[in-house]
Protein backbone atom coordinates (compact mmCIF):
# COMPACT_ATOMS: atom_id res chain seq x y z
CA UNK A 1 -0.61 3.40 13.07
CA UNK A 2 -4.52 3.14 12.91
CA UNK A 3 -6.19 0.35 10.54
CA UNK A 4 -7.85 3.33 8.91
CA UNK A 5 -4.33 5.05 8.47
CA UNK A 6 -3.08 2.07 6.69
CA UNK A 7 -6.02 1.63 4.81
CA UNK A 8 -5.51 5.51 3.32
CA UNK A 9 -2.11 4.61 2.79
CA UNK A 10 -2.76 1.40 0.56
CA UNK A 11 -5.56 3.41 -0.98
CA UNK A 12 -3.24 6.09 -2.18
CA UNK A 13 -0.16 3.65 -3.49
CA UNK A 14 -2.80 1.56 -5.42
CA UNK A 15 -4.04 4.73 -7.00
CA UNK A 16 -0.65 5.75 -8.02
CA UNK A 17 0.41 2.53 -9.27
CA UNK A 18 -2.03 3.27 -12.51
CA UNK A 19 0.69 5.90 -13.10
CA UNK A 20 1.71 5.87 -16.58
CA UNK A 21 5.28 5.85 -15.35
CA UNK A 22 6.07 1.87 -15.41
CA UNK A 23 8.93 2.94 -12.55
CA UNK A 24 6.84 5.02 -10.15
CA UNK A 25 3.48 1.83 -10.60
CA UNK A 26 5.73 -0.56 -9.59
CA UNK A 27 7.41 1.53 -6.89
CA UNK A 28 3.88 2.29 -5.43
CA UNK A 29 2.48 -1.67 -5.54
CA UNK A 30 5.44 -2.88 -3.88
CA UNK A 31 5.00 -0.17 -1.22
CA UNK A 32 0.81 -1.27 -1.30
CA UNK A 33 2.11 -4.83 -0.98
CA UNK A 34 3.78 -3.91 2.24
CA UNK A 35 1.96 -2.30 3.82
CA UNK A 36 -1.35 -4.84 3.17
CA UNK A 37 1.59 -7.44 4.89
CA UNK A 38 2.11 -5.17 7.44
CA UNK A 39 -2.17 -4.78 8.62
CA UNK A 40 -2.14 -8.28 8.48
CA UNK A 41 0.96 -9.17 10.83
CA UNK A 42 -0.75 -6.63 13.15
CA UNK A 43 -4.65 -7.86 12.81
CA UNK A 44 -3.06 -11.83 13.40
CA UNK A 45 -1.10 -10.97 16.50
């Protein structure tokens, strides 16, 4: 996956973890977390 795919991705989970649904936030920062772990294992190698 592209940088700028990830970036969209992250974009999107941070947006939805505002959600007023504590659950489906904390479901969507994990997820951010992720995949900001994931661009950075690739952007190091």
């Amino acid at each position: 996956m592209s940088n700028e795919k990830y970036i969209e991705k992250i974009k999107k989970c941070l947006a939805l973890a505002k959600s007023g649904n504590a659950n489906e936030a904390a479901a969507a920062m994990r997820q951010a977390q992720a995949l900001m772990k994931n661009i950075m294992l690739i952007k190091t190698k």
